[in-house]
Each structure stands twice: as C-alpha cells, then as structure tokens.
PDB file of N, CA and C in Angstrom:
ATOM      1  N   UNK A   1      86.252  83.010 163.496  1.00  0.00           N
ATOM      2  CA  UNK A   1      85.057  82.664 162.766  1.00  0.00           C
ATOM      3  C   UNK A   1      84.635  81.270 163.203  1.00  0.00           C
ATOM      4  N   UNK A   2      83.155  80.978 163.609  1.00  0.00           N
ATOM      5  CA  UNK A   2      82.691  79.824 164.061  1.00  0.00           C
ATOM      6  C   UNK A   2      82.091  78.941 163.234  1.00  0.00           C
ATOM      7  N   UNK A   3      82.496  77.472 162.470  1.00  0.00           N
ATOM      8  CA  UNK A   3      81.776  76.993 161.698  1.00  0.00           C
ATOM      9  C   UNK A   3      81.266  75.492 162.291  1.00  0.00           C
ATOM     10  N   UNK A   4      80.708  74.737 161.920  1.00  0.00           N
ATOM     11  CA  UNK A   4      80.603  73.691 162.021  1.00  0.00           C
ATOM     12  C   UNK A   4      79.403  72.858 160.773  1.00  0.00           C
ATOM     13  N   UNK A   5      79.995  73.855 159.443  1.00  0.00           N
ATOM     14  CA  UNK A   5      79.508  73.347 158.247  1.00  0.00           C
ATOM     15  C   UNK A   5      80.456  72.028 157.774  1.00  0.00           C
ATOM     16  N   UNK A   6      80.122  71.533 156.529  1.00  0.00           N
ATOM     17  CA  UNK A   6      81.253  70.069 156.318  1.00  0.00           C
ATOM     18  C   UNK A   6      82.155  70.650 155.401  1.00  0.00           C
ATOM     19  N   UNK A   7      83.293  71.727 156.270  1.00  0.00           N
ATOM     20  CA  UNK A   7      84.111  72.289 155.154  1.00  0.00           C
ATOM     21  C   UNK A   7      85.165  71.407 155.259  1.00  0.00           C
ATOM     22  N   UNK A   8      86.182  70.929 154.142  1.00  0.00           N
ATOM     23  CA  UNK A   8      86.767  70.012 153.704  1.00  0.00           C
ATOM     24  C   UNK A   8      88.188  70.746 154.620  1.00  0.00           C
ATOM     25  N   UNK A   9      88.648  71.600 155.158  1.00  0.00           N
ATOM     26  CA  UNK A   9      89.141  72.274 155.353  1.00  0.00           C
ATOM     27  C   UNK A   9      90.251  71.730 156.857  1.00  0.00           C
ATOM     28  N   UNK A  10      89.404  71.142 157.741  1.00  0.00           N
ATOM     29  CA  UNK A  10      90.133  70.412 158.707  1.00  0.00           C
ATOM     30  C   UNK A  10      90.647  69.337 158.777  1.00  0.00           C
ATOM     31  N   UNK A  11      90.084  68.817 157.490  1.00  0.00           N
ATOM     32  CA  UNK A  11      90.488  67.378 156.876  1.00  0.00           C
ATOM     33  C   UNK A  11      91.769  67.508 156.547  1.00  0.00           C
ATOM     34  N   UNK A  12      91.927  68.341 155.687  1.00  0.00           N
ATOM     35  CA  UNK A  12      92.837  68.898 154.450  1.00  0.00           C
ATOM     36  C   UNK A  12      94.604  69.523 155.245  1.00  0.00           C
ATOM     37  N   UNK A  13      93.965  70.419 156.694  1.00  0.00           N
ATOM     38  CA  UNK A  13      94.945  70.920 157.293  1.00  0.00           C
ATOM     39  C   UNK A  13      95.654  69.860 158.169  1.00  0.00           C
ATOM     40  N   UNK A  14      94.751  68.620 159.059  1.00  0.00           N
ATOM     41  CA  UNK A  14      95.418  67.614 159.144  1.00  0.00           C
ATOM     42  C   UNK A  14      96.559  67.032 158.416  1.00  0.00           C
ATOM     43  N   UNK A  15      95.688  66.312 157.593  1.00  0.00           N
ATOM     44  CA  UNK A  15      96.388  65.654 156.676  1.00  0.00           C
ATOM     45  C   UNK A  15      97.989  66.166 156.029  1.00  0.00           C
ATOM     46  N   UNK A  16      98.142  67.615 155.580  1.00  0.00           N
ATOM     47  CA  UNK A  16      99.195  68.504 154.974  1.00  0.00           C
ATOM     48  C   UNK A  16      99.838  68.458 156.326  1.00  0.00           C
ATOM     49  N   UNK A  17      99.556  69.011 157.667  1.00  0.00           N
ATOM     50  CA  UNK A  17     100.472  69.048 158.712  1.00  0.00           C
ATOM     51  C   UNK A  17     101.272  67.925 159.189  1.00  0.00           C
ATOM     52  N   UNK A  18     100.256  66.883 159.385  1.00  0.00           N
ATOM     53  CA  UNK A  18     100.820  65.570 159.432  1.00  0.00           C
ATOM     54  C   UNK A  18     102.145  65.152 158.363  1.00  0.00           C
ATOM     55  N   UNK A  19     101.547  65.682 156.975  1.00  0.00           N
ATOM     56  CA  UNK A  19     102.513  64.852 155.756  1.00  0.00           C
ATOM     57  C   UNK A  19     103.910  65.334 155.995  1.00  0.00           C
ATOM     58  N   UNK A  20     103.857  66.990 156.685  1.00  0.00           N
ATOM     59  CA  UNK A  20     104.974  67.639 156.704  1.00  0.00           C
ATOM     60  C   UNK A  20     105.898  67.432 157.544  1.00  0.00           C
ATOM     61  N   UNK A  21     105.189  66.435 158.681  1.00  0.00           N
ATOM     62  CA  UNK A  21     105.802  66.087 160.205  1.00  0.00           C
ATOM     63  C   UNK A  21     105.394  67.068 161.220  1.00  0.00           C
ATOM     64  N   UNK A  22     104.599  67.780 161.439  1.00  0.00           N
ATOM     65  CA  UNK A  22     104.496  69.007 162.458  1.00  0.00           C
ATOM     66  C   UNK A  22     103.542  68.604 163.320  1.00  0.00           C
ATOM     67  N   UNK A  23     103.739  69.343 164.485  1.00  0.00           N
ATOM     68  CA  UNK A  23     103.022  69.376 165.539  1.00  0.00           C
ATOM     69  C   UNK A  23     101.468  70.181 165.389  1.00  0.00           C
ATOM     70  N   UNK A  24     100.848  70.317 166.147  1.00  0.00           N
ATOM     71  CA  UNK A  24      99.996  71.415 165.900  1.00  0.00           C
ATOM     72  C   UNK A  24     100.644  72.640 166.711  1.00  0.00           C
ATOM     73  N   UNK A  25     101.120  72.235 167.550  1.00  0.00           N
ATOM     74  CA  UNK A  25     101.723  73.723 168.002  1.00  0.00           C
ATOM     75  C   UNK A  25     103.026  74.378 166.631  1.00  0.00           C
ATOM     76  N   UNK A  26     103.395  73.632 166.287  1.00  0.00           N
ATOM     77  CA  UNK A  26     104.818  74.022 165.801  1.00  0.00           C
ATOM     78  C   UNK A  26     103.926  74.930 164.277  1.00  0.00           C
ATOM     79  N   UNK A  27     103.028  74.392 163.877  1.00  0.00           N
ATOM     80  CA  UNK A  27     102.333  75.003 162.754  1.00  0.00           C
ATOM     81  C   UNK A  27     102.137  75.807 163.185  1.00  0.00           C
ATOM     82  N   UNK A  28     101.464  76.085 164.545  1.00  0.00           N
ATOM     83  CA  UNK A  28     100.633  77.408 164.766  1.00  0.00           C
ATOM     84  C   UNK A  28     101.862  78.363 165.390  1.00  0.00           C
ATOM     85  N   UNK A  29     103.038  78.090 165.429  1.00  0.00           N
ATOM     86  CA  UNK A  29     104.282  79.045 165.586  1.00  0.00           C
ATOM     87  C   UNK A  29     104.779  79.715 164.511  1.00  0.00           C
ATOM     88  N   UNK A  30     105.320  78.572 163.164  1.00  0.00           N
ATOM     89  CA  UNK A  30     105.843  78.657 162.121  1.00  0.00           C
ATOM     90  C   UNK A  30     104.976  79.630 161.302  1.00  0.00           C
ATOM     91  N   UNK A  31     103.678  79.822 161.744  1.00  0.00           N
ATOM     92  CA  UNK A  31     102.226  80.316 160.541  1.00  0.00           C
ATOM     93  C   UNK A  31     102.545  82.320 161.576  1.00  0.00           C
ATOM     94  N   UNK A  32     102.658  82.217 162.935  1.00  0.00           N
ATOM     95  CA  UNK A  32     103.311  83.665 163.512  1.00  0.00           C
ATOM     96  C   UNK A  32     102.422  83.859 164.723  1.00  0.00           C
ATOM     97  N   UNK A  33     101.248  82.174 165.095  1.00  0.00           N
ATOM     98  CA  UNK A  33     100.752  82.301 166.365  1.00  0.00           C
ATOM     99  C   UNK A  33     101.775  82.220 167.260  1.00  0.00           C
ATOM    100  N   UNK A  34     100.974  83.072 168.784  1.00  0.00           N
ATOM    101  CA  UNK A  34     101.571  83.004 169.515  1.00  0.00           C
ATOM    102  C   UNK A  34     101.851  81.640 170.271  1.00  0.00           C
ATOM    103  N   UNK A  35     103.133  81.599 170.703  1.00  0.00           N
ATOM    104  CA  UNK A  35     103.778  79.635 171.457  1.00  0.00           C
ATOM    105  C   UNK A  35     102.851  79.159 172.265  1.00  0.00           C
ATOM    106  N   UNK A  36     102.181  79.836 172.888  1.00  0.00           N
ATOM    107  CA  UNK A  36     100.970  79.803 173.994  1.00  0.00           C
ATOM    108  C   UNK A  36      99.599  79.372 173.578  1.00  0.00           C
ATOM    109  N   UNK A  37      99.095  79.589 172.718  1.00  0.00           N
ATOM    110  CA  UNK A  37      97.459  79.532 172.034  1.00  0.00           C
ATOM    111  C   UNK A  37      97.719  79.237 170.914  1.00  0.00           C
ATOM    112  N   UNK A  38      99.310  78.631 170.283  1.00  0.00           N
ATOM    113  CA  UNK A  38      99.001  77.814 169.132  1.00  0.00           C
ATOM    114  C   UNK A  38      98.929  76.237 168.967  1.00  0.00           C
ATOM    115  N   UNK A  39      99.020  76.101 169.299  1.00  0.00           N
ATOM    116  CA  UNK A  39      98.536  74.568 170.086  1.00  0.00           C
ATOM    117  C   UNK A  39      96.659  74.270 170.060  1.00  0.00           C
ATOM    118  N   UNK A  40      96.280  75.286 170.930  1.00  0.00           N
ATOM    119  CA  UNK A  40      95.030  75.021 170.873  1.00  0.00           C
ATOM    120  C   UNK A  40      94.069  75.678 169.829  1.00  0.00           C
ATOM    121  N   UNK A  41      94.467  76.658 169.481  1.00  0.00           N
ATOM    122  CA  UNK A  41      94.056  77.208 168.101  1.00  0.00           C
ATOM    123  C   UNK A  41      94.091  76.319 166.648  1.00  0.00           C
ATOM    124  N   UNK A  42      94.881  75.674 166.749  1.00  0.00           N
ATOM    125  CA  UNK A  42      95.320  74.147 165.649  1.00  0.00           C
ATOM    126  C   UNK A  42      94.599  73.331 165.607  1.00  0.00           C
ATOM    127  N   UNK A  43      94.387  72.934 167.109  1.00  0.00           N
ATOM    128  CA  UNK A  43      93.201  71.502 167.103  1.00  0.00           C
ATOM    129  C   UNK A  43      92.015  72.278 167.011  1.00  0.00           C
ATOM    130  N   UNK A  44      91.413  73.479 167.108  1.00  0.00           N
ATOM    131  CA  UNK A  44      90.203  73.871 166.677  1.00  0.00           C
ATOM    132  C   UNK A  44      89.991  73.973 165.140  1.00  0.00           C
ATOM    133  N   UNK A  45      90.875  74.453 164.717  1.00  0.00           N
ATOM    134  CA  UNK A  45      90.605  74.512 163.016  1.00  0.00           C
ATOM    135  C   UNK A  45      90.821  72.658 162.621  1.00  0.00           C
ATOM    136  N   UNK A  46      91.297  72.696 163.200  1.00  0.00           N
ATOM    137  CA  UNK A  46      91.284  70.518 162.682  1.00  0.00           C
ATOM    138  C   UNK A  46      90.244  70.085 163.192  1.00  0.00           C
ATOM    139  N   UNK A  47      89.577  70.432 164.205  1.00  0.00           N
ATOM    140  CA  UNK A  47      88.302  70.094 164.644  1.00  0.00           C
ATOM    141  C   UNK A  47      86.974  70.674 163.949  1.00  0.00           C
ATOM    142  N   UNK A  48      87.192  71.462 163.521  1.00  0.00           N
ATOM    143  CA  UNK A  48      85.830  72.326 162.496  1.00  0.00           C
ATOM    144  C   UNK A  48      85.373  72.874 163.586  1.00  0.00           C
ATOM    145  N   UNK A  49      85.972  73.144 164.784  1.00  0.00           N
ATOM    146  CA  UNK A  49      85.108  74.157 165.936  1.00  0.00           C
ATOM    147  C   UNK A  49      85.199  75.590 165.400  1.00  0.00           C
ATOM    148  N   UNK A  50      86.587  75.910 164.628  1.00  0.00           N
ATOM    149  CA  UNK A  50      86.617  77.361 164.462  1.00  0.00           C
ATOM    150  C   UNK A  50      87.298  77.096 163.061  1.00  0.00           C
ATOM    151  N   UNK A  51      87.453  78.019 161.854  1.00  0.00           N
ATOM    152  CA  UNK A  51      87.831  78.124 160.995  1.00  0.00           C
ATOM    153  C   UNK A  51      88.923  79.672 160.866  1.00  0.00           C
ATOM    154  N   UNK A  52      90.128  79.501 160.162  1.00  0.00           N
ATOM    155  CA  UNK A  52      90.900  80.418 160.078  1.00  0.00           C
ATOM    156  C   UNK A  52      90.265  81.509 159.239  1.00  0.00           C
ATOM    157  N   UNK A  53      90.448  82.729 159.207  1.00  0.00           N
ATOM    158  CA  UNK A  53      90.111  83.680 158.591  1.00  0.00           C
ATOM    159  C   UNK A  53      90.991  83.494 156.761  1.00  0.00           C
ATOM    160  N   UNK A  54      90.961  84.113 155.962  1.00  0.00           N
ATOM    161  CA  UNK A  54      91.602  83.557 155.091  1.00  0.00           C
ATOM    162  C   UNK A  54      93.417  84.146 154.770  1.00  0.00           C
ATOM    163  N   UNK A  55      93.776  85.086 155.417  1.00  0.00           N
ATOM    164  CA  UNK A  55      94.953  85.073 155.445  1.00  0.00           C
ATOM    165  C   UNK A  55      95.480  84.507 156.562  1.00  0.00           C
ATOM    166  N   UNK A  56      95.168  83.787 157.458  1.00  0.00           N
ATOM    167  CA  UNK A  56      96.127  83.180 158.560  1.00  0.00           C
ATOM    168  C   UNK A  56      95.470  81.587 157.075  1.00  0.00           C
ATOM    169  N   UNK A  57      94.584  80.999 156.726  1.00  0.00           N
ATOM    170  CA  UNK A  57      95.138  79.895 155.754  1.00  0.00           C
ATOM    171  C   UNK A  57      95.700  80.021 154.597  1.00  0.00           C
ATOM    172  N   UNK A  58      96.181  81.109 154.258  1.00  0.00           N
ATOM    173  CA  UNK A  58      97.263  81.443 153.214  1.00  0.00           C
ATOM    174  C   UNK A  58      98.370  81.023 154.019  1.00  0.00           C
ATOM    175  N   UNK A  59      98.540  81.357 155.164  1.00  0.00           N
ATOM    176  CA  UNK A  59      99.889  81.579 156.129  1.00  0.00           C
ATOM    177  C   UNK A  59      99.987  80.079 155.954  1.00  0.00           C
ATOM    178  N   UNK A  60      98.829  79.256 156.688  1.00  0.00           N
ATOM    179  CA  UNK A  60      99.131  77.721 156.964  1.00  0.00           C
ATOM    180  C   UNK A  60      99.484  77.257 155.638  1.00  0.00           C
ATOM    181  N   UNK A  61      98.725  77.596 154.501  1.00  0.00           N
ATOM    182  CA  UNK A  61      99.448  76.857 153.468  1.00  0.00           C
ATOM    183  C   UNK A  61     100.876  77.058 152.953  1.00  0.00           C
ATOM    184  N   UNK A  62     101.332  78.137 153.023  1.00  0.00           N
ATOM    185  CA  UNK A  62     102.859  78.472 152.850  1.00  0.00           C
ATOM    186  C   UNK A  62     103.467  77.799 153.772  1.00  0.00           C
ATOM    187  N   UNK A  63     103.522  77.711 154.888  1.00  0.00           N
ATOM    188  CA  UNK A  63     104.482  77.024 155.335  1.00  0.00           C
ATOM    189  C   UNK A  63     104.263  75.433 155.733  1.00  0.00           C
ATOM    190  N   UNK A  64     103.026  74.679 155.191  1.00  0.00           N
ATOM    191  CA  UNK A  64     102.995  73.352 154.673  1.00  0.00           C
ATOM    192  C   UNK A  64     103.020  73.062 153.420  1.00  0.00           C
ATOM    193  N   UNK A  65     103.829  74.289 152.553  1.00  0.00           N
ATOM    194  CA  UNK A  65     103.931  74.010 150.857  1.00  0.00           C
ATOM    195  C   UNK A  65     102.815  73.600 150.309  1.00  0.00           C
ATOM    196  N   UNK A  66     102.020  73.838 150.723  1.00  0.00           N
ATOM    197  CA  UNK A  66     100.519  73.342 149.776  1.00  0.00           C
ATOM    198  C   UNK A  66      99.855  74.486 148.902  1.00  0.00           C
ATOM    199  N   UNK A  67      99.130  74.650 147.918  1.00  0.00           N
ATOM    200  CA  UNK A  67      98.270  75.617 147.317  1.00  0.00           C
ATOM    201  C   UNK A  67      96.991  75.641 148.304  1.00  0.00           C
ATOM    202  N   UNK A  68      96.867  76.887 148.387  1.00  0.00           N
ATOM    203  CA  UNK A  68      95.268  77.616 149.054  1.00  0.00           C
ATOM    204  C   UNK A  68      94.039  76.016 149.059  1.00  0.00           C
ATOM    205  N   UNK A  69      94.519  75.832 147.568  1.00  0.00           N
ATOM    206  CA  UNK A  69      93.305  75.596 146.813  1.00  0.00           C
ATOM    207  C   UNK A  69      93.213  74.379 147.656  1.00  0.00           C
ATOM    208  N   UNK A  70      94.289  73.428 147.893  1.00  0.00           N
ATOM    209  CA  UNK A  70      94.330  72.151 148.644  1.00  0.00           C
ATOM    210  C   UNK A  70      93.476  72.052 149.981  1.00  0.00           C
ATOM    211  N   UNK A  71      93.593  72.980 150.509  1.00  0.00           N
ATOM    212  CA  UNK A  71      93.397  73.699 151.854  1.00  0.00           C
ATOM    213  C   UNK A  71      91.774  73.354 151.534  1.00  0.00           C
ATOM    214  N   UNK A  72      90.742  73.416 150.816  1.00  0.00           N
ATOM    215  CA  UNK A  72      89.700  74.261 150.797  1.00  0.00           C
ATOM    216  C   UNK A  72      89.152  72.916 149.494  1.00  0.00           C
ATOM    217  N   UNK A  73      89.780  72.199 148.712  1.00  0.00           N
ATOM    218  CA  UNK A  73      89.417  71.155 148.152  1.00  0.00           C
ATOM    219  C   UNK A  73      88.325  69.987 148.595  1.00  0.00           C
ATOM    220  N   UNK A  74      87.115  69.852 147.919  1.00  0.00           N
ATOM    221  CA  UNK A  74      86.272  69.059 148.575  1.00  0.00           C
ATOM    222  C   UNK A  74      86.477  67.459 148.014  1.00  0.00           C
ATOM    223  N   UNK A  75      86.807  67.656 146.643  1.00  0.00           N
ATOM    224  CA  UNK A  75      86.802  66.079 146.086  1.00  0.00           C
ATOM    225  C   UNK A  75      88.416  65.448 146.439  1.00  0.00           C
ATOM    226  N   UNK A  76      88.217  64.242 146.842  1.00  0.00           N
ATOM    227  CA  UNK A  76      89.400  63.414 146.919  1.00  0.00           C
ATOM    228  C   UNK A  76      90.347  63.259 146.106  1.00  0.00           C
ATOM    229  N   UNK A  77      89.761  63.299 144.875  1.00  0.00           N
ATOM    230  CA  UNK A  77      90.537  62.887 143.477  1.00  0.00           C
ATOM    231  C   UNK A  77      91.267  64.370 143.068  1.00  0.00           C
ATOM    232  N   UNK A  78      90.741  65.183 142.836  1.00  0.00           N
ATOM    233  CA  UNK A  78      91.222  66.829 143.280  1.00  0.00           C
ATOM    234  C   UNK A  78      92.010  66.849 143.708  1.00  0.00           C
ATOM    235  N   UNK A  79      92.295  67.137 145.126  1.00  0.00           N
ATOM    236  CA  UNK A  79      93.107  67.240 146.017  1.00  0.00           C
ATOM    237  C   UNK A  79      94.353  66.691 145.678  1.00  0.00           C
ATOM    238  N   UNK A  80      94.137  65.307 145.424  1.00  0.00           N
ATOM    239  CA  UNK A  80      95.321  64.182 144.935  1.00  0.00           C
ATOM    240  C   UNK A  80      95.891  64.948 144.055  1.00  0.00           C
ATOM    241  N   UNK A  81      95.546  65.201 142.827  1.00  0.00           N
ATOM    242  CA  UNK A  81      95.928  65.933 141.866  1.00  0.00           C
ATOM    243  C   UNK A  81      96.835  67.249 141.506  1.00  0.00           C
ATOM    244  N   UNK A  82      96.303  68.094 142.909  1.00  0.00           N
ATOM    245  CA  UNK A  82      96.647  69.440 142.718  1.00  0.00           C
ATOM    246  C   UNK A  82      98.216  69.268 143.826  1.00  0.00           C
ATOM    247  N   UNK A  83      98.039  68.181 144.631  1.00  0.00           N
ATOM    248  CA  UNK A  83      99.179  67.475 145.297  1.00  0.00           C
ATOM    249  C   UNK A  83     100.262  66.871 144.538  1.00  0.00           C
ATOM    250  N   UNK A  84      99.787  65.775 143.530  1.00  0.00           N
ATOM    251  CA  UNK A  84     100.674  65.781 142.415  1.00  0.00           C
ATOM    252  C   UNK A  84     101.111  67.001 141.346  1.00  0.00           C
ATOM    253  N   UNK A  85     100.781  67.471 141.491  1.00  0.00           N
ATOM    254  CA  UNK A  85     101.155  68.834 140.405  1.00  0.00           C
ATOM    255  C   UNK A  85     101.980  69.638 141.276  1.00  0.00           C
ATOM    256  N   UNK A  86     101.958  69.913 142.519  1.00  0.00           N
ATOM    257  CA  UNK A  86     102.814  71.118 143.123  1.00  0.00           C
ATOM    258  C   UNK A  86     104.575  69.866 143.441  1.00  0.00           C
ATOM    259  N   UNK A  87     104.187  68.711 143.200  1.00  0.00           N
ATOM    260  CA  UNK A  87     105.391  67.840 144.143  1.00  0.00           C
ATOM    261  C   UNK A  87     106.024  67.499 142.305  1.00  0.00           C
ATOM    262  N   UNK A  88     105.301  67.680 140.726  1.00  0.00           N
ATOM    263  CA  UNK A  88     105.680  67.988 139.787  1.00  0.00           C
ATOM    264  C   UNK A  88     106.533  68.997 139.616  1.00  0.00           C
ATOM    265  N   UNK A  89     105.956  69.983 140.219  1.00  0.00           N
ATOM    266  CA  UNK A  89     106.334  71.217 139.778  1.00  0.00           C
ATOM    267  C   UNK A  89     107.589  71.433 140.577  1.00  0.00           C
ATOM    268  N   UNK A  90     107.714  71.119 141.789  1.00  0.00           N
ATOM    269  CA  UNK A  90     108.588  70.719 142.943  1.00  0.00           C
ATOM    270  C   UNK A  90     110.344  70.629 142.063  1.00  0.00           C
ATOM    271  N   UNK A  91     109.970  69.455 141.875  1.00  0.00           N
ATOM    272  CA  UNK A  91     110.915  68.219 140.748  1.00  0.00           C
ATOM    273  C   UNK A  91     111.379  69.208 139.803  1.00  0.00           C
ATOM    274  N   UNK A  92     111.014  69.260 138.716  1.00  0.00           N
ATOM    275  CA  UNK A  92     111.115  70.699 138.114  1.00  0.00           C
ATOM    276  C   UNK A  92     112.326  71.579 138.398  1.00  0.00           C
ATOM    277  N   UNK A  93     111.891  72.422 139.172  1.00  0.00           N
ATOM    278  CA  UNK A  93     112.586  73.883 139.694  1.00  0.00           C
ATOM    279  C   UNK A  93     113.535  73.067 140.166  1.00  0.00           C
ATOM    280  N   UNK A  94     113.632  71.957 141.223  1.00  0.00           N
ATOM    281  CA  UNK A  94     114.701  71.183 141.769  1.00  0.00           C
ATOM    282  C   UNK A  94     115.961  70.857 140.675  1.00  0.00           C
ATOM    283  N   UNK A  95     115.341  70.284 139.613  1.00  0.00           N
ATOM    284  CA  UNK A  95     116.642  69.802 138.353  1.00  0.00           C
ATOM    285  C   UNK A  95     116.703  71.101 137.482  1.00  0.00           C
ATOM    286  N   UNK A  96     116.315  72.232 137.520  1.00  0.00           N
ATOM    287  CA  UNK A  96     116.921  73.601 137.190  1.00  0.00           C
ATOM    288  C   UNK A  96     117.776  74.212 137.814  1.00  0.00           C
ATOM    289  N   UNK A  97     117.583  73.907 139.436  1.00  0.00           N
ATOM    290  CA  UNK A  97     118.531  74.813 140.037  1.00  0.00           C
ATOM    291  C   UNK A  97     119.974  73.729 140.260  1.00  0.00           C
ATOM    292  N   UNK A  98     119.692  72.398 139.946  1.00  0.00           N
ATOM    293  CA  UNK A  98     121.034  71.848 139.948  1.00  0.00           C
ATOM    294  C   UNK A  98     121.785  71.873 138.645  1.00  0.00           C
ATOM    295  N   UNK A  99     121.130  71.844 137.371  1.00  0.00           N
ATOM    296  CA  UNK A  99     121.662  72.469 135.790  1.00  0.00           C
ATOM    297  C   UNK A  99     121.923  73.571 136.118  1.00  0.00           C
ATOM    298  N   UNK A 100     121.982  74.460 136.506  1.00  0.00           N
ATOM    299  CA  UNK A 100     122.285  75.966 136.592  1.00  0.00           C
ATOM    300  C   UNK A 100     123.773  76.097 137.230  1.00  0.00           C
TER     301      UNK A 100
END
C-alpha cells in the first residue's frame, strides 16, 4: 500500500524499533519478512514511502511489545501514555509471576 499522507505511523515504528534496540532488518525478520527484502521494506514504512497492510503492523507491534494503538497514535501526549500503561502493566504481571 502506497502512502505519503502524515500518518503518525513511521514516526511511531522508528521510535518503538529503536527503543527495543533493533535493526531494521532484524524487525523485518523477527515480524516473518524475508532476510533479503527486510531491510528495505523497514526503511520504507519508516519513510512513509509504503505503509504495512494491517496484519504485518499487528506483527511489528508484537514483537516490539507495543499496542496496535501506539503504532497508529497521532498525539504525543497519547502515545506517552499508552507507553506508560503497557510498561505498568508490564511491572504488574512481572511481581505476580515472582509471588507465585
């Protein structure tokens, strides 16, 4: 899919890939692109040249632990938020499964 509207979307996939430490290739491996064209398939969706269909950005968000919603978030303050709430929620499940 070809966009070059101001979707918040390449911002967003940066930023989460970066936070996680990844490459752009290594995302576009880990997500089930092929080793070859994921590399350059990465910097297009970070570039707003092409946009993922919406289950390959389900894929990217699962394996940068983020919600959909982050992915696709336009306000700054948002984003922050729904970032603090999943790294809440994180914490959480973390001191349950060590009480257990």
């Amino acid at each position: 899919m070809k966009t070059n509207n101001e979707s918040p979307f390449p911002k967003r996939l940066k930023e989460a890939r970066k936070q996680k430490g990844l490459t752009q290739k290594q995302l576009g491996v880990l997500t089930g692109m092929d080793e070859f064209s994921a590399s350059a398939r990465m910097n297009q969706y970070e570039k707003g040249v092409h946009a993922p269909d919406f289950k390959t950005a389900k894929a990217l968000a699962s394996v940068l632990e983020v919600p959909t919603a982050f992915l696709f978030c336009e306000e700054e303050e948002l984003a922050n938020l729904i970032i603090k709430y999943v790294n809440r929620d994180n914490k959480i499940k973390n001191k349950r499964q060590v009480c257990s």
